[in-house]
Protein backbone atom coordinates (compact mmCIF):
# COMPACT_ATOMS: atom_id res chain seq x y z
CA UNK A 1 -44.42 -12.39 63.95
CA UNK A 2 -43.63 -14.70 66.93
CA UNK A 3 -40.12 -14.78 67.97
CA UNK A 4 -38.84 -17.16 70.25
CA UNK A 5 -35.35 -17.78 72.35
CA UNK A 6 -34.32 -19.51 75.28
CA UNK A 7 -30.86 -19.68 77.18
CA UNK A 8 -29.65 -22.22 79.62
CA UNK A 9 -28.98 -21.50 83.14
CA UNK A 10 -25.54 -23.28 83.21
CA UNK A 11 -23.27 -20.63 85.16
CA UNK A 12 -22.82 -17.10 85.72
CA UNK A 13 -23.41 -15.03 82.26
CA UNK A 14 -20.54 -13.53 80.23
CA UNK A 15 -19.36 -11.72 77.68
CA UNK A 16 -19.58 -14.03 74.78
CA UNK A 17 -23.66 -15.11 76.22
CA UNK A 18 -23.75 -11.27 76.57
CA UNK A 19 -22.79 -10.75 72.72
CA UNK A 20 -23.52 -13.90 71.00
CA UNK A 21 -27.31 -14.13 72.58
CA UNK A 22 -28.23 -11.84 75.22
CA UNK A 23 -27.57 -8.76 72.82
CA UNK A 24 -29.43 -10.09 69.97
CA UNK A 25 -32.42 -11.84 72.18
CA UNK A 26 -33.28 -8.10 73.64
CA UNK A 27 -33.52 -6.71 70.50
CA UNK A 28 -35.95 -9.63 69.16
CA UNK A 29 -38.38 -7.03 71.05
CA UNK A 30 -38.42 -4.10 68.53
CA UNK A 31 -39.38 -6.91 65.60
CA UNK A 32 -42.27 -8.71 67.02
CA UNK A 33 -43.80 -10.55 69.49
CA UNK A 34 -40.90 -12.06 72.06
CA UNK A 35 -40.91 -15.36 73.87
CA UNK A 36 -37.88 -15.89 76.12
CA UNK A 37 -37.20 -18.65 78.17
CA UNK A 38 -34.48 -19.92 80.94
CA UNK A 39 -34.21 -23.69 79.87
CA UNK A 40 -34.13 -25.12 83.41
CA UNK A 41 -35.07 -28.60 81.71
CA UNK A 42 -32.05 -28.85 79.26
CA UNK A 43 -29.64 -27.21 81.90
CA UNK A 44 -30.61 -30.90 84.07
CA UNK A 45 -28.12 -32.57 81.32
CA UNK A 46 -25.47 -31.20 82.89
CA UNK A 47 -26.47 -29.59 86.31
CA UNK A 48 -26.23 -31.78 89.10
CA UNK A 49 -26.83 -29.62 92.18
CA UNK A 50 -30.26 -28.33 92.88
CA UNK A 51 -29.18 -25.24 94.97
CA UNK A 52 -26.61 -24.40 91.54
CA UNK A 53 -29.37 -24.41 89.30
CA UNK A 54 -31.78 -22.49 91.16
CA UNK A 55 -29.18 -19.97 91.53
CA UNK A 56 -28.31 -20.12 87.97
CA UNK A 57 -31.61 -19.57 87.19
CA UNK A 58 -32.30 -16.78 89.31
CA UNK A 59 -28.88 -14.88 88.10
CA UNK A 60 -30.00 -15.48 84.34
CA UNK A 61 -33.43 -13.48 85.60
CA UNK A 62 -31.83 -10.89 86.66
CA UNK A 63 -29.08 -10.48 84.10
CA UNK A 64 -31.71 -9.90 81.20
CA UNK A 65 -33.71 -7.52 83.11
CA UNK A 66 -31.23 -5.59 84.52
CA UNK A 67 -29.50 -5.55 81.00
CA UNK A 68 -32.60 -4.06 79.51
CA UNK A 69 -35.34 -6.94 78.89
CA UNK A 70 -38.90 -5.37 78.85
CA UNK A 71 -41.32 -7.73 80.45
CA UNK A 72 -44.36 -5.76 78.76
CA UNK A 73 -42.80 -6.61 75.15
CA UNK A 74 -40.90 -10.02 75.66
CA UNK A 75 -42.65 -12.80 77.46
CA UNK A 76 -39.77 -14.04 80.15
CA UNK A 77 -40.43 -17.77 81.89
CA UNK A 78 -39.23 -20.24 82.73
CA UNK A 79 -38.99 -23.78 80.84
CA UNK A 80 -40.25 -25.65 84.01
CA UNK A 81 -43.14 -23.29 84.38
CA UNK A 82 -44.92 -24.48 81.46
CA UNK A 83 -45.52 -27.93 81.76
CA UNK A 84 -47.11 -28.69 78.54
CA UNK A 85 -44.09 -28.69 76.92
CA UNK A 86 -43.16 -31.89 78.78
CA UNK A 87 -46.42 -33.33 77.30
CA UNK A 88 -45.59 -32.37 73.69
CA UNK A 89 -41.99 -33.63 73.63
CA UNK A 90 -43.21 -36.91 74.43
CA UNK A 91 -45.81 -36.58 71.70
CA UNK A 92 -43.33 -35.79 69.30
CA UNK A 93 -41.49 -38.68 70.20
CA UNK A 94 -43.29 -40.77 68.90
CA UNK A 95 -42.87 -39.50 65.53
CA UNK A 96 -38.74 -38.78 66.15
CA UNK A 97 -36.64 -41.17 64.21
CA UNK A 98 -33.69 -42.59 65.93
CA UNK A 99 -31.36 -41.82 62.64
CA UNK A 100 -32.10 -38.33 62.91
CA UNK A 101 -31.12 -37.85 66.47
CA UNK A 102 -28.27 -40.19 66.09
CA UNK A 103 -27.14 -37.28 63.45
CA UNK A 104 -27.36 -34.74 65.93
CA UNK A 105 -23.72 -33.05 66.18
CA UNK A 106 -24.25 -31.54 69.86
CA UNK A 107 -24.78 -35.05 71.48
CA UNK A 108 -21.50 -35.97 69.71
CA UNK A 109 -20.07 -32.66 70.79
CA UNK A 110 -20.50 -33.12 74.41
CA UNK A 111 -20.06 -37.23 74.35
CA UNK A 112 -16.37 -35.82 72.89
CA UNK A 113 -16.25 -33.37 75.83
CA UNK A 114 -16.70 -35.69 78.39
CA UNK A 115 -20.63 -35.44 79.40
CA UNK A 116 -21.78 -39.05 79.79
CA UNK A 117 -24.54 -40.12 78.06
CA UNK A 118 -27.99 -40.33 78.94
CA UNK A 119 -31.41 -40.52 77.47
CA UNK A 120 -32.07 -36.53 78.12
CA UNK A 121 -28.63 -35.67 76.41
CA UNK A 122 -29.80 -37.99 73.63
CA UNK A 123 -33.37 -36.59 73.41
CA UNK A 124 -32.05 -32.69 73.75
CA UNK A 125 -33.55 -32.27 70.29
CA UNK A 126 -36.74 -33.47 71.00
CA UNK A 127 -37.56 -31.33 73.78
CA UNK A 128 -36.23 -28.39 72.07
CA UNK A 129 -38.17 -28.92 69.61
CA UNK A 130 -41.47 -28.99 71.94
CA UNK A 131 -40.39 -25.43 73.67
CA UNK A 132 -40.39 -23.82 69.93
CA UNK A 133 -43.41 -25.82 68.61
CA UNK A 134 -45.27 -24.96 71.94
CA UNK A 135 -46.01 -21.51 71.54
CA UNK A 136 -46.08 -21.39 67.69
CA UNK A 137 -43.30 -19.70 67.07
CA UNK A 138 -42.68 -18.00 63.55
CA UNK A 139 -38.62 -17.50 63.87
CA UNK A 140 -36.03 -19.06 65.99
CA UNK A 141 -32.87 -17.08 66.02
CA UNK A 142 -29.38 -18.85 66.52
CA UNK A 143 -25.96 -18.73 65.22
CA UNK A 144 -24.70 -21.63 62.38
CA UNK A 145 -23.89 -24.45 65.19
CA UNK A 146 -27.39 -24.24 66.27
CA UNK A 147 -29.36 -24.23 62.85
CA UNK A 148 -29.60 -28.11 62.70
CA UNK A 149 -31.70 -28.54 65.98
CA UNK A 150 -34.45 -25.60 64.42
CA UNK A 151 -34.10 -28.03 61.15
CA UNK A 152 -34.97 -30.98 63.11
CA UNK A 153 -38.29 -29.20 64.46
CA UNK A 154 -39.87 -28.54 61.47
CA UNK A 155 -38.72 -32.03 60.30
CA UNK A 156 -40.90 -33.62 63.55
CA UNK A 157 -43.44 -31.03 62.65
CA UNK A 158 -44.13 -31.77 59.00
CA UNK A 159 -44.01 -35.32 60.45
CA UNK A 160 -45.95 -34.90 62.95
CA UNK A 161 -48.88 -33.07 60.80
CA UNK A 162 -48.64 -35.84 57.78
CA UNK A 163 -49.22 -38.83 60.80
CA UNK A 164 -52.25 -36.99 61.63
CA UNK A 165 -53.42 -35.69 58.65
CA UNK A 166 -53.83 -31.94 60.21
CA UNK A 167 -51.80 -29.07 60.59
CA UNK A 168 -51.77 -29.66 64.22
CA UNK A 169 -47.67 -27.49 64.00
CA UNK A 170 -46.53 -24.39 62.83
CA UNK A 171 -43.57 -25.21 60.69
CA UNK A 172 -41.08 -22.37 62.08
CA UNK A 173 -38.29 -20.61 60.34
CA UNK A 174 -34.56 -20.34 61.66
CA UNK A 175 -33.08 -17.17 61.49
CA UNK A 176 -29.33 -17.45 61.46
CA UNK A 177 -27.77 -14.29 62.99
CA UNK A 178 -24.85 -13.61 60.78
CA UNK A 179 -23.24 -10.85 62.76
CA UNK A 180 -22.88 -11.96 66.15
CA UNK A 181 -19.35 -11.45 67.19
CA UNK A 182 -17.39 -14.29 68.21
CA UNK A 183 -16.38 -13.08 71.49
CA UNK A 184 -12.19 -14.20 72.64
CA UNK A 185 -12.05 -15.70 75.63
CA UNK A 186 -8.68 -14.47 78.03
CA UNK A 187 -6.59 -17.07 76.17
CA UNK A 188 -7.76 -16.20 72.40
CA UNK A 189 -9.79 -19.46 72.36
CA UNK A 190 -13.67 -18.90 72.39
CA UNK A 191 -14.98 -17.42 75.06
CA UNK A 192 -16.92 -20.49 77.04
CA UNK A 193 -17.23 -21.54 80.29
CA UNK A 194 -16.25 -24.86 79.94
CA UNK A 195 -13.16 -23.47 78.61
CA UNK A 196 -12.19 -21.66 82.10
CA UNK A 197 -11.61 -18.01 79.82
CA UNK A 198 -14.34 -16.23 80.80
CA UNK A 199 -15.23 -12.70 81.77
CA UNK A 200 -18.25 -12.38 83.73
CA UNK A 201 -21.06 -9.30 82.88
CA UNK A 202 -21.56 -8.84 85.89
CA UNK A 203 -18.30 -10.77 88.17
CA UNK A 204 -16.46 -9.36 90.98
CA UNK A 205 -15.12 -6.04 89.86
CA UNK A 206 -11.10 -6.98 91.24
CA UNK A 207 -11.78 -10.78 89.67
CA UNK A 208 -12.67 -8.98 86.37
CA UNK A 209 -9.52 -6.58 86.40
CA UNK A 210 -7.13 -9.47 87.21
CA UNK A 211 -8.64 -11.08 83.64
CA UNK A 212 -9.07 -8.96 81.38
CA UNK A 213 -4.79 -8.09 83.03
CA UNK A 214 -3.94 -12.02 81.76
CA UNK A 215 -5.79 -11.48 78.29
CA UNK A 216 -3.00 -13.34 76.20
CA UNK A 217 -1.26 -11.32 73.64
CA UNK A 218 2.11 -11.58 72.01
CA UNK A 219 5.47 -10.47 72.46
CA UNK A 220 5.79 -7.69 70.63
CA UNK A 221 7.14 -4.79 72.65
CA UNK A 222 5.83 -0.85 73.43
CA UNK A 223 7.13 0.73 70.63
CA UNK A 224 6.38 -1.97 68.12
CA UNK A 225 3.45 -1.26 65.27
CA UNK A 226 0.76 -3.86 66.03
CA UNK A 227 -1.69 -5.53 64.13
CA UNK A 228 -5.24 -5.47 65.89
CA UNK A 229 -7.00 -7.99 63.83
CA UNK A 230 -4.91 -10.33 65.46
CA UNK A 231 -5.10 -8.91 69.07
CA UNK A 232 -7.30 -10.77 71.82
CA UNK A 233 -7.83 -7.11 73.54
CA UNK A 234 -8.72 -5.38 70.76
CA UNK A 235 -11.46 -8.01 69.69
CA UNK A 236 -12.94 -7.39 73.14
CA UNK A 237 -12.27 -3.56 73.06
CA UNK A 238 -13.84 -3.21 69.20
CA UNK A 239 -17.53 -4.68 71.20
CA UNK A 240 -17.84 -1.91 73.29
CA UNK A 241 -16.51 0.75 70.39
CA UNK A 242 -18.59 2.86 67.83
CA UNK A 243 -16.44 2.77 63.87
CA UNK A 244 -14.76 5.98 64.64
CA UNK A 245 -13.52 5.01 67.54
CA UNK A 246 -12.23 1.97 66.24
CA UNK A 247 -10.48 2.98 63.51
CA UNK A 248 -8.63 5.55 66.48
CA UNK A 249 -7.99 2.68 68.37
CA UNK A 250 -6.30 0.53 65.03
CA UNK A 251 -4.12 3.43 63.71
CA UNK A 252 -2.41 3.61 67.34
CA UNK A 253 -1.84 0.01 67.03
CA UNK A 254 0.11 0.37 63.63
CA UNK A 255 1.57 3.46 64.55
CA UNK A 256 3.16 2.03 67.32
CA UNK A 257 4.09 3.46 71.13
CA UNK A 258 0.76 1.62 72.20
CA UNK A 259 1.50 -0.97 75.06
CA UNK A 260 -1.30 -3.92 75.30
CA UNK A 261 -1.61 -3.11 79.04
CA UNK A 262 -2.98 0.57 77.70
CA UNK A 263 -5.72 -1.22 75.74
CA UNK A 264 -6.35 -3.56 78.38
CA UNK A 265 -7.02 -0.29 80.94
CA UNK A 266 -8.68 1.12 78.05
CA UNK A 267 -11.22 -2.17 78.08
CA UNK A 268 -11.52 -2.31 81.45
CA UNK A 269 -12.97 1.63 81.19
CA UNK A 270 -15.29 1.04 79.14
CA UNK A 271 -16.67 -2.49 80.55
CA UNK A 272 -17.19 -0.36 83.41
CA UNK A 273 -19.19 2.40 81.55
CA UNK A 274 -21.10 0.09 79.32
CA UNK A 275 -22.34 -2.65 82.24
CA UNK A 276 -22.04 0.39 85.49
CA UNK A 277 -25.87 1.38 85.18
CA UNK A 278 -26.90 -2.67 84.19
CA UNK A 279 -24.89 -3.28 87.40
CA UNK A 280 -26.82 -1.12 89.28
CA UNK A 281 -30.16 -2.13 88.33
CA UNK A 282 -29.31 -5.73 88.65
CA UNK A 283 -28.42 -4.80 92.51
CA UNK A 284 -31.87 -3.09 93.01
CA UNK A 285 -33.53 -6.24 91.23
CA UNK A 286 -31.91 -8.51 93.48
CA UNK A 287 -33.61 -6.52 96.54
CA UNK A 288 -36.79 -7.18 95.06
CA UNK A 289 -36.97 -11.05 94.39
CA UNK A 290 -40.87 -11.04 94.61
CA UNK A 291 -40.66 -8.33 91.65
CA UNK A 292 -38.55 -10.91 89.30
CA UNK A 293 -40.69 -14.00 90.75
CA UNK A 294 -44.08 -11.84 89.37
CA UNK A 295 -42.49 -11.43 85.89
CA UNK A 296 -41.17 -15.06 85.48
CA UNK A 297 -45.00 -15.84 86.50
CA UNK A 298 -46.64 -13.46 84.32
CA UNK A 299 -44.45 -14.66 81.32
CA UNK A 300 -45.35 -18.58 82.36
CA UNK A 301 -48.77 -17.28 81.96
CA UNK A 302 -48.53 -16.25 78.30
CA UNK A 303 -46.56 -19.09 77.29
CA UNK A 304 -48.98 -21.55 78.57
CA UNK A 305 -51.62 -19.45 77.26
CA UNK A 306 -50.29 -20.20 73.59
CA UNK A 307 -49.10 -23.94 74.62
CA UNK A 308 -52.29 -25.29 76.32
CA UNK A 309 -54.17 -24.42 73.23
CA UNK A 310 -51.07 -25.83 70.76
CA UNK A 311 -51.16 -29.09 73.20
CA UNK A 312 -55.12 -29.26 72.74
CA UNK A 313 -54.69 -29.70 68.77
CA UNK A 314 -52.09 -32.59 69.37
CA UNK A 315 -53.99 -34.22 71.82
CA UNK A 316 -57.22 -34.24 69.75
CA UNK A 317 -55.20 -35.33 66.96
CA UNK A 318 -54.00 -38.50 68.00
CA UNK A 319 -56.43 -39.41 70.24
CA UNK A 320 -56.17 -38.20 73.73
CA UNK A 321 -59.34 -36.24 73.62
């Protein structure tokens, strides 16, 4: 089975990427065969500056492999490094309807959010669609908001095959990944950078006291019972907690005596514990920048592998042969 997942290099990594992708992508490698990819093309919807993306790109490199990505198990690239994906997408435009991008919620998302619009933005789908169709990929995790771009791949897919009278595609699956937390961001919105409430994986150690310190809670005093189901702190605490020590951590709350500045120290410990030795690797990664360049390369290497020969059948099936 050929899994595939890509992340875009749009900031510095946090929690909720840490959680709601990073988590789940690494363990795509004990199921089957991994394809992950940095999506340096997509990431040019909203990234202006050259020298930011670069170093976005470069920071999501060494996030996954100091966080435990095996190179020998998960094919790691990036987007840009495989150019017949560019090839495809336009190949598969052809075929794209404008109704069903016109129906795609995440251009209306970010036209709401204030990203202007633009024939990349618009096309987002399309592209997407070439990066999973590409490598021939069997699965495509992603949570519930991202289920109707995987839909509109195999739609361009089965279209794409009934044009040309071959099965030129692999129609993949989606796999929606029901448990992914929904990580809290400091002001119990979701965590997301375009919100401002991040915490960073791998920020400034005194940046990351000061907010996990403003995590909003309510008003209720020390020696108050609390309720953790509806506690910011203890949604971020329960991540980094096996069941038994959750429940220990929920009966203090009801029992009361437990101050949310405890908790938050409490967090803060075990942040530090769970991302200390990730921290560490990342720092002897970024000594070696010839050591992440050669895995980004050897993973562009398999994925074009798997793509030139995917691009081959669509060429020779509309023409271009």
């Amino acid at each position: 089975m050929r899994i595939l997942s890509g992340i875009q290099p749009t900031g510095k990594l946090h929690l909720g990427n840490y959680f709601g992708m990073m988590r789940p992508a690494l363990a795509l490698q004990e199921q089957g065969e991994a394809f992950l990819f940095i999506a340096d093309y997509h990431a040019l919807t909203t990234v202006e500056d050259p020298a930011l993306l670069r170093e976005a790109a470069r920071d999501v490199a060494l996030d996954f492999l100091a966080c435990g990505l095996d190179p020998e198990r998960t094919a790691f690239y990036r987007q840009s490094d495989v150019p017949e994906v560019t090839e495809l997408t336009w190949l598969l435009s052809v075929v794209t309807p404008m109704g069903l991008l016109e129906r795609c919620h995440s251009y209306k998302d970010k036209l709401a959010r204030g990203i202007a619009p633009s024939h990349g933005l618009f096309t987002y789908p399309v592209l997407m669609a070439a990066d999973i169709l590409a490598v021939d990929a069997d699965v495509v995790p992603v949570g519930r908001d991202q289920k109707q771009h995987v839909e509109v791949t195999r739609d361009l897919a089965v279209k794409f095959n009934r044009r040309c009278g071959a099965e030129v595609f692999h129609v993949p699956e989606p796999s929606i990944l029901e448990d992914v937390a929904v990580v809290p961001g400091i002001d119990g919105q979701k965590m997301s950078k375009s919100y401002g409430n991040t915490i960073e994986i791998f920020g400034d150690p005194a940046e990351t006291r000061r907010r996990v310190m403003r995590i909003v809670t309510d008003s209720r005093g020390l020696e108050d019972p609390k309720d953790p189901a509806a506690c910011n702190v203890y949604a971020l605490f329960r991540l980094f907690a096996d069941p038994a020590e959750r429940a220990a951590m929920e009966e203090r709350y009801r029992a009361g005596g437990l101050g949310y500045g405890t908790v938050k120290k409490e967090l803060l410990e075990r942040m530090d514990a769970w991302f200390g030795p990730m921290r560490r690797r990342r720092a002897e990664l970024e000594r070696d920048p010839a050591q992440v360049e050669a895995v980004l390369r050897r993973g562009a290497g398999r994925a074009r592998e798997a793509a030139s020969r995917t691009l081959a059948r669509a060429r020779r099936a509309v023409g271009l042969d």
